[in-house]
C-alpha atoms as a PDB file:
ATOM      1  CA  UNK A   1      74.812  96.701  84.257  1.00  0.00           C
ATOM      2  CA  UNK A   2      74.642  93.530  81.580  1.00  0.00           C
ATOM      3  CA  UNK A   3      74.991  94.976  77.671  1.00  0.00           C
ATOM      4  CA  UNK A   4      74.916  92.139  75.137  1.00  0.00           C
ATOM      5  CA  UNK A   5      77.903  92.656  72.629  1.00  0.00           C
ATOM      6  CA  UNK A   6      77.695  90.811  69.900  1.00  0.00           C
ATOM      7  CA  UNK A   7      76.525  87.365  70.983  1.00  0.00           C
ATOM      8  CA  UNK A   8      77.766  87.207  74.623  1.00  0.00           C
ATOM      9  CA  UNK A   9      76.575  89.217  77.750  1.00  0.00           C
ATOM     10  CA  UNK A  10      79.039  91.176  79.137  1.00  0.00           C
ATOM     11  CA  UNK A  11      79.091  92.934  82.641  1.00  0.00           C
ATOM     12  CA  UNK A  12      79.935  96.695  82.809  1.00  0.00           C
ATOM     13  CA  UNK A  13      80.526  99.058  85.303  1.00  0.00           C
ATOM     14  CA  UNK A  14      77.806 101.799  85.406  1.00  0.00           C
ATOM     15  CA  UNK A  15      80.194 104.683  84.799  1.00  0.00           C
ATOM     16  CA  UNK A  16      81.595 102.523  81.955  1.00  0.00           C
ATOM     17  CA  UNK A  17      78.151 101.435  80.305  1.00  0.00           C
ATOM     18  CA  UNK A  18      76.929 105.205  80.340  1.00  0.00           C
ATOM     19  CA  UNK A  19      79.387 105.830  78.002  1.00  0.00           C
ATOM     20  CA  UNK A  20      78.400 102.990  75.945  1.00  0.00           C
ATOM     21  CA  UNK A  21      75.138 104.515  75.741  1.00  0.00           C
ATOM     22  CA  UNK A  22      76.309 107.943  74.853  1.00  0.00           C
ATOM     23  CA  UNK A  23      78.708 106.372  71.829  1.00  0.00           C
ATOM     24  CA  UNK A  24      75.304 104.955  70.783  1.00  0.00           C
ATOM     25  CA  UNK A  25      73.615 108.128  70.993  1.00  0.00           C
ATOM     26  CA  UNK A  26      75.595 110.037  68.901  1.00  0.00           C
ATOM     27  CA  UNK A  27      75.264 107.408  66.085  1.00  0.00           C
ATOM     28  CA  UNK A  28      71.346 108.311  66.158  1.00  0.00           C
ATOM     29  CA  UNK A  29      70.624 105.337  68.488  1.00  0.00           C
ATOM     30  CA  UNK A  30      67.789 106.660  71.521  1.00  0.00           C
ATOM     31  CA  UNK A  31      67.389 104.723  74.836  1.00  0.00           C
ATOM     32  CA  UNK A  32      65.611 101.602  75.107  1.00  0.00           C
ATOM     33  CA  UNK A  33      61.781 102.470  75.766  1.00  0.00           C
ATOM     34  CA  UNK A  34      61.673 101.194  78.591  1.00  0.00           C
ATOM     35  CA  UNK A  35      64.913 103.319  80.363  1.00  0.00           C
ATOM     36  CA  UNK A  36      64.154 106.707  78.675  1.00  0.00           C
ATOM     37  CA  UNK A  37      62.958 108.368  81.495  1.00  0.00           C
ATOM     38  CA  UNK A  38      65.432 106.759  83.982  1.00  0.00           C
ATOM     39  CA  UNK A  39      68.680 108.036  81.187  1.00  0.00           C
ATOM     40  CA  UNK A  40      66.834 111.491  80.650  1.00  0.00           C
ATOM     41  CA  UNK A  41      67.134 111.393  84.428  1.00  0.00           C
ATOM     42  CA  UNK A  42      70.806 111.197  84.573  1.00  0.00           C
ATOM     43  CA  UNK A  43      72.923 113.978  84.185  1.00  0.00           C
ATOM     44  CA  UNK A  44      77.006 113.464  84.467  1.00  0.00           C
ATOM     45  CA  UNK A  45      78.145 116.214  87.302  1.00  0.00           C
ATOM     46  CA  UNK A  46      80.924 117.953  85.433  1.00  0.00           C
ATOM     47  CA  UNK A  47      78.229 119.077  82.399  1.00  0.00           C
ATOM     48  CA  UNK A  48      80.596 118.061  79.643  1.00  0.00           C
ATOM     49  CA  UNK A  49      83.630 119.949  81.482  1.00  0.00           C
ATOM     50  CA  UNK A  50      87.291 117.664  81.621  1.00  0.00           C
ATOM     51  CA  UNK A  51      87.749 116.898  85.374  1.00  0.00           C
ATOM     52  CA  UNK A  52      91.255 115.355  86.766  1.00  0.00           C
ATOM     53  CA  UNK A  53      91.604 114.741  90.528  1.00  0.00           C
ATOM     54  CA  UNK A  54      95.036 114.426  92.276  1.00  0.00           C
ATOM     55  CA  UNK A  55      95.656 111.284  94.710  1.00  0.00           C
ATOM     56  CA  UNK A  56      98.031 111.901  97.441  1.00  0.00           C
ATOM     57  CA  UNK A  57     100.662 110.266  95.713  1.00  0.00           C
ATOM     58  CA  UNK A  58     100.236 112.026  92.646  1.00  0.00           C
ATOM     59  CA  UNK A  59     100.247 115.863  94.672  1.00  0.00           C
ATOM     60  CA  UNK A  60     103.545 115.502  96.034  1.00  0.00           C
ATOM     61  CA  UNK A  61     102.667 117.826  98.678  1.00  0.00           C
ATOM     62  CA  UNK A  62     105.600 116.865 101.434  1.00  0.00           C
ATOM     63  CA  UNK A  63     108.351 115.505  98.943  1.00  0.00           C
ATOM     64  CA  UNK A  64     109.282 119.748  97.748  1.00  0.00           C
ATOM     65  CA  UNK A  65     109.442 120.790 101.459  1.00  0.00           C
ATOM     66  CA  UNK A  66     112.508 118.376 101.437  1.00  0.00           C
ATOM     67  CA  UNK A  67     114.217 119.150  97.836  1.00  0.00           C
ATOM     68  CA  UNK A  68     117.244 121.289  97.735  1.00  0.00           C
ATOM     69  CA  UNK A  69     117.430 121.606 101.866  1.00  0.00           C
ATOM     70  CA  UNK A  70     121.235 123.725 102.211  1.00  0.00           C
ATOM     71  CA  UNK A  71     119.687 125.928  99.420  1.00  0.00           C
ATOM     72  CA  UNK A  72     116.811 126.801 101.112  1.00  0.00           C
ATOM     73  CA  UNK A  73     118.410 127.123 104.973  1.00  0.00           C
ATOM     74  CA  UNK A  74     120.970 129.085 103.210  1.00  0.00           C
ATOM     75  CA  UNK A  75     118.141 131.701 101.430  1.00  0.00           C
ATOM     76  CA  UNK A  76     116.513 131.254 105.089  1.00  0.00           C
ATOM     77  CA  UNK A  77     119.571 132.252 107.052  1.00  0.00           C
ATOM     78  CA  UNK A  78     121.080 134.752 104.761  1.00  0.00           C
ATOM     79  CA  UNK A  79     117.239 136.156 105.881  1.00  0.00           C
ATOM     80  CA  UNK A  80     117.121 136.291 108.773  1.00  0.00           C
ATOM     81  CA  UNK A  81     120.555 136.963 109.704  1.00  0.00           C
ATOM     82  CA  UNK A  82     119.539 140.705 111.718  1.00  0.00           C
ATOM     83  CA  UNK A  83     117.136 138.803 113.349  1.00  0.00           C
ATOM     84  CA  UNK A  84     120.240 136.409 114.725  1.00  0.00           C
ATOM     85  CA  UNK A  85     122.169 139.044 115.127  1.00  0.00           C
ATOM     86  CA  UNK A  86     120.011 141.678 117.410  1.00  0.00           C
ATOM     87  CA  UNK A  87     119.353 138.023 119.457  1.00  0.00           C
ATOM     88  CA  UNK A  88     123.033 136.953 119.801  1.00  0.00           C
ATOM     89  CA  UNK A  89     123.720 140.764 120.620  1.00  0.00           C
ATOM     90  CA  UNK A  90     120.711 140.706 123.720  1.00  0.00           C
ATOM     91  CA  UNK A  91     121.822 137.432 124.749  1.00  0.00           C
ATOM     92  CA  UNK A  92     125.531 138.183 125.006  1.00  0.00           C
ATOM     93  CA  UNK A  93     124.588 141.391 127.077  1.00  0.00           C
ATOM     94  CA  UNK A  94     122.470 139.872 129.405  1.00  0.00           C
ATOM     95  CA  UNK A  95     124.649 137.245 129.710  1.00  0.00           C
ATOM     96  CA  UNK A  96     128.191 138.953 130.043  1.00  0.00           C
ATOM     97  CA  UNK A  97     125.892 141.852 131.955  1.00  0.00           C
ATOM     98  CA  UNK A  98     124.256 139.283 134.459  1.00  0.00           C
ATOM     99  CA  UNK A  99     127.120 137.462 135.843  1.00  0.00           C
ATOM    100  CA  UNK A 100     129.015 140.591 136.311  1.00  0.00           C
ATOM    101  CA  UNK A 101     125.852 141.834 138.233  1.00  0.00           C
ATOM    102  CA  UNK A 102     125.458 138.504 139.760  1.00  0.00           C
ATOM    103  CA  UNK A 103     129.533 138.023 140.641  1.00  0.00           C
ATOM    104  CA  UNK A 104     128.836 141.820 142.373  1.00  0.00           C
ATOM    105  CA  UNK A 105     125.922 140.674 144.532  1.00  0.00           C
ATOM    106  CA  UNK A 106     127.796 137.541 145.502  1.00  0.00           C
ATOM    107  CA  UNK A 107     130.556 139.265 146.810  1.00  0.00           C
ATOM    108  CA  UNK A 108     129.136 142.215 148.273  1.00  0.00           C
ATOM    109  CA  UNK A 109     127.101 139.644 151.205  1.00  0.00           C
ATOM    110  CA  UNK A 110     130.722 138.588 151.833  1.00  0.00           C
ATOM    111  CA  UNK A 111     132.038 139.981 155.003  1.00  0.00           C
END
């Protein structure tokens, strides 16, 4: 969209030279006739509301995942720890259990 300033034309984006036209508004200053109906026509989409959207780089969504790692397996661990515990347990008796049973079956075939 071309706006002359001053003496010179200058070349603004659209988002840009709508709020050119609203500045110029609010001093008392309507549309040009011939774009009324097109600016009645617009309407911004946040309806005067303050809107801020987060690029990837600015949400930091991986980079906490990764801050203060020991502290967090520690909390984790210190957790879980019955879990680890009733597991280490069933796999120590199963284990110690099984190759007794095993060493038993083995040698009873023996003859």
């Amino acid at each position: 969209m071309a706006f002359v300033i001053g003496r010179r034309l200058q070349m603004l984006p659209v988002r840009q030279a709508m709020q050119m036209q609203r500045r110029m508004f609010a001093q008392g200053h309507g549309p040009r006739p011939g774009m009324e109906k097109w600016w009645k026509a617009y309407v911004p989409a946040s309806e005067g509301e303050i809107t801020h959207t987060l690029s990837p780089y600015e949400a930091k969504a991986v980079a906490p995942m990764f801050k203060n790692v020991p502290h967090k397996m520690y909390h984790w661990l210190a957790e879980k720890k019955g879990f680890f515990v009733i597991g280490f347990v069933y796999w120590f008796t199963i284990k110690v259990v099984g190759v007794n049973i095993h060493d038993t079956i083995e040698r009873s075939h023996r003859a």
